[in-house]
Every structure is written in structure tokens, then in C-alpha cells.
N, C-alpha and C. Protein backbone atom coordinates (compact mmCIF):
# COMPACT_ATOMS: atom_id res chain seq x y z
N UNK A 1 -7.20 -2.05 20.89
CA UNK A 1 -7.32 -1.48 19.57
C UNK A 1 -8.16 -0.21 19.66
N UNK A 2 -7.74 0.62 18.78
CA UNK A 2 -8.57 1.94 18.52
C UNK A 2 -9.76 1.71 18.46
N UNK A 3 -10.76 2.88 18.86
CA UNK A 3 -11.82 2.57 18.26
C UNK A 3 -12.53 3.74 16.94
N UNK A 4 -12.84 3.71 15.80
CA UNK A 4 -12.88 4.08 14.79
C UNK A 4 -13.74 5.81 15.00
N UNK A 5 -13.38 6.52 14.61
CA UNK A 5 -14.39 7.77 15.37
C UNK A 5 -15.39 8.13 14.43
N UNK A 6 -16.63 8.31 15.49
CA UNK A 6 -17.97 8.19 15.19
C UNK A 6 -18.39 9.37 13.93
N UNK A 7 -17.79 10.61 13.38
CA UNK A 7 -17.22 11.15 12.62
C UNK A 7 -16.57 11.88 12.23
N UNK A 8 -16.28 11.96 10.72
CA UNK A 8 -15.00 12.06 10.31
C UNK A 8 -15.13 13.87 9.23
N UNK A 9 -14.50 14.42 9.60
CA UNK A 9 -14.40 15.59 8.77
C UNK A 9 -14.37 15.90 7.42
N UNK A 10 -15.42 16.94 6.99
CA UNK A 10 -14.58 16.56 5.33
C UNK A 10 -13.41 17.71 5.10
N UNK A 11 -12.80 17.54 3.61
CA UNK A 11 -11.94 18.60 3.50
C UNK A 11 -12.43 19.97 3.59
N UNK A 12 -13.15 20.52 3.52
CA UNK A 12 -14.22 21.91 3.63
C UNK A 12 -13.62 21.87 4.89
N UNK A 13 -14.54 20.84 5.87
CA UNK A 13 -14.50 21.37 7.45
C UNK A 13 -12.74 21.29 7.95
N UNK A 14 -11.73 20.62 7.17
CA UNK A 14 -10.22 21.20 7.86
C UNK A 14 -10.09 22.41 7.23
N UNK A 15 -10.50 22.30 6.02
CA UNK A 15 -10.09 23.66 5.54
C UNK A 15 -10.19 24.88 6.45
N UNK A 16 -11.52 24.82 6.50
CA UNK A 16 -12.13 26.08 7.30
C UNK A 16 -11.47 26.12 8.62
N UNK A 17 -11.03 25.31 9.38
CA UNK A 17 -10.22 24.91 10.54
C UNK A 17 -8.88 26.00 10.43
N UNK A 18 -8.45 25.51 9.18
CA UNK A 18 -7.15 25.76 9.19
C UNK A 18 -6.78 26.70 8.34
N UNK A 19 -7.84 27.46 7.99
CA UNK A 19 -7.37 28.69 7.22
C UNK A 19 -7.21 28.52 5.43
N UNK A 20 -7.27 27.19 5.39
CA UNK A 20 -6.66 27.05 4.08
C UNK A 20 -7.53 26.86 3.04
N UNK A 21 -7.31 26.49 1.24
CA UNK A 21 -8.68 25.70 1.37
C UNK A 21 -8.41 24.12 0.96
N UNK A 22 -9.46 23.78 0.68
CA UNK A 22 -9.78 22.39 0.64
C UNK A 22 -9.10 22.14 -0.36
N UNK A 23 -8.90 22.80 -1.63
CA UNK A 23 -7.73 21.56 -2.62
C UNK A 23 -6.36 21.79 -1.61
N UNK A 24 -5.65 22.89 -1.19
CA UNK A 24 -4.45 22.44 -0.18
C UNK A 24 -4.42 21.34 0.86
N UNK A 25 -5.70 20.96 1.28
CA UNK A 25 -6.06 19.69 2.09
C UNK A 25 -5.94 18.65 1.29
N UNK A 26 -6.43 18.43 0.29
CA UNK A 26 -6.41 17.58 -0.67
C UNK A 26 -4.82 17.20 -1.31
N UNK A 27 -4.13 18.68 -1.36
CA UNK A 27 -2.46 18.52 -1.77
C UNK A 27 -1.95 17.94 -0.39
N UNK A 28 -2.44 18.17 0.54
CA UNK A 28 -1.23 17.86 1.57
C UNK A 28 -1.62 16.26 1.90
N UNK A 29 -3.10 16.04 1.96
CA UNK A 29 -3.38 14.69 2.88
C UNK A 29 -2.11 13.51 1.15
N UNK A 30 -2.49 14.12 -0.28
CA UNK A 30 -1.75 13.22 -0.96
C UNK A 30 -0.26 13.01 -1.01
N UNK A 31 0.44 14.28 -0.31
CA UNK A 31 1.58 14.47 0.36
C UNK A 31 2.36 13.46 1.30
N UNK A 32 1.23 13.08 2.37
CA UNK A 32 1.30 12.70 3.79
C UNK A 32 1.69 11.15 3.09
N UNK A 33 0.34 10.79 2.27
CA UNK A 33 0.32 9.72 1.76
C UNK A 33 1.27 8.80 1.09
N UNK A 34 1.89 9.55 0.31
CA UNK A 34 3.18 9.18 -0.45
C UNK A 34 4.06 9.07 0.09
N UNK A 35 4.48 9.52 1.34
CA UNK A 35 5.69 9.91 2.20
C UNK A 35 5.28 8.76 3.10
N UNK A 36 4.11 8.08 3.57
CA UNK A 36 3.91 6.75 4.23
C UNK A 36 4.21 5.72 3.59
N UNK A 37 3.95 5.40 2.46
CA UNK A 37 3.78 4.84 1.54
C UNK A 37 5.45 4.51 1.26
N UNK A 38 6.14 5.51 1.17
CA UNK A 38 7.59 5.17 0.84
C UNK A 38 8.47 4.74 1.72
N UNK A 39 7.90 4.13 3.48
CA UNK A 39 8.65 4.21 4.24
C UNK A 39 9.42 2.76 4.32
N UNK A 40 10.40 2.25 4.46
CA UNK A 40 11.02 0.73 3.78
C UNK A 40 10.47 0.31 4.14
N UNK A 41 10.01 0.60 5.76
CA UNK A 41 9.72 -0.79 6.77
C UNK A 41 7.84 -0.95 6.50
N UNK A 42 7.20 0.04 5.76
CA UNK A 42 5.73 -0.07 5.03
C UNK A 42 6.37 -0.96 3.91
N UNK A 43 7.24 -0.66 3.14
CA UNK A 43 7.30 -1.64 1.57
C UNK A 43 7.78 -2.95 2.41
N UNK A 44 8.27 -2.98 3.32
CA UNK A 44 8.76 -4.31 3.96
C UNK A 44 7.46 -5.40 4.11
N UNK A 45 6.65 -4.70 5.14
CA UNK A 45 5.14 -5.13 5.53
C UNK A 45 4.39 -5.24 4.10
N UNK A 46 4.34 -4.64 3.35
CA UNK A 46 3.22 -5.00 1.91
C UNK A 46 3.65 -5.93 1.35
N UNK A 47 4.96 -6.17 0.85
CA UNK A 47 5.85 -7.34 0.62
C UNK A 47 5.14 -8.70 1.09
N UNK A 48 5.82 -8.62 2.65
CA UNK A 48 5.09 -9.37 2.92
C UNK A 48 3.45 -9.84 3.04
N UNK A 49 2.65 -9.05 3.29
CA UNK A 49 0.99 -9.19 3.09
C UNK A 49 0.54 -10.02 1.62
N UNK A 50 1.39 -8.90 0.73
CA UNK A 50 1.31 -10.05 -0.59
C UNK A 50 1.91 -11.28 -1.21
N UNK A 51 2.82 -11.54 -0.10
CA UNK A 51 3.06 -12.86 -0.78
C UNK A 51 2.44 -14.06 -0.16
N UNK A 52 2.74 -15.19 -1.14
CA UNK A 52 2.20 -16.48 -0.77
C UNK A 52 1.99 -17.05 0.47
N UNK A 53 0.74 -17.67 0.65
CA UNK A 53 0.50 -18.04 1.83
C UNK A 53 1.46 -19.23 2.39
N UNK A 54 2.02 -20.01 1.53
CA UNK A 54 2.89 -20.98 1.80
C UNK A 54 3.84 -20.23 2.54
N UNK A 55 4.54 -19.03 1.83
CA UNK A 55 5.64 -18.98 2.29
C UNK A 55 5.51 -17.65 3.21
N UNK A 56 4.50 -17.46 3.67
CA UNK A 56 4.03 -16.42 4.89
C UNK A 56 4.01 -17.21 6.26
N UNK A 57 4.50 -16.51 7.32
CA UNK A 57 4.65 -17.04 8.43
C UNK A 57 4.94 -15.31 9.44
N UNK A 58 4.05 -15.73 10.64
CA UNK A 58 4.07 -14.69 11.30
C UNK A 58 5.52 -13.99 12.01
N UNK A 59 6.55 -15.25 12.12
CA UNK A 59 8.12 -14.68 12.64
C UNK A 59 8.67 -13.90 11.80
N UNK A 60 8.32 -13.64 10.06
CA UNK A 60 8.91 -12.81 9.52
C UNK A 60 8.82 -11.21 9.35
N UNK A 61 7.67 -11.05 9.93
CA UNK A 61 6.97 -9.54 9.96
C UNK A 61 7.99 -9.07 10.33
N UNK A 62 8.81 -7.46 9.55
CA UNK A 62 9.78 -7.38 9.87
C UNK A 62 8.98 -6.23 11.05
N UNK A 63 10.21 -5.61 11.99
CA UNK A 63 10.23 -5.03 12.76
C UNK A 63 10.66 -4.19 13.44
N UNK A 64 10.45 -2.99 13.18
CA UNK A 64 11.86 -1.75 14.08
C UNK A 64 11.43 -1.44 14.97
């Protein structure tokens, strides 16, 4: 497993990185987000996370 990095940038410091500023960091990281968020096989996995523990079982995690 990863290990979590010791720290983390704020939007200022990509900004300044990248020329841009920080609300375009702010538009894009909510960009990135939504576009993960919509991917089937993510709505597949949340699906499952939230449902019942009865009827949760680890063979169903779907998988591509």
C-alpha cells in the first residue's frame, strides 16, 4: 500500500507551479472529480459499499 505523503500542496502552491491561478485549480481539481465520480465501475463499487451487510460479500466486488 501507498504510503500517504508527508505534505500536501495547497492550491496557491499548484497554482504558482503551473502558471495558473488557484480558483482554475479549484475549477479543474472539481472537474477531475466529477469525471471519477461518474465512472460505472466507481458507481458499481459505491453500490456496493452501501449496501447491506447481509447481502455484501467479497466475490461480488465488481471488476475490470
Amino acid at each position: 500500500m501507498s504510503k500517504e505523503p508527508e505534505y500536501h500542496m495547497t492550491y496557491a502552491e499548484i497554482a504558482e507551479a503551473l502558471g495558473i491561478s488557484s480558483t482554475r485549480v479549484r475549477q479543474l481539481e472539481a472537474s477531475a472529480l466529477a469525471k471519477l465520480e461518474a465512472l460505472p465501475v466507481l458507481q458499481q463499487y459505491h453500490d456496493h459499499i452501501n449496501s447491506s451487510s447481509e447481502s455484501r460479500s467479497l466475490d461480488l466486488i465488481p471488476y475490470v
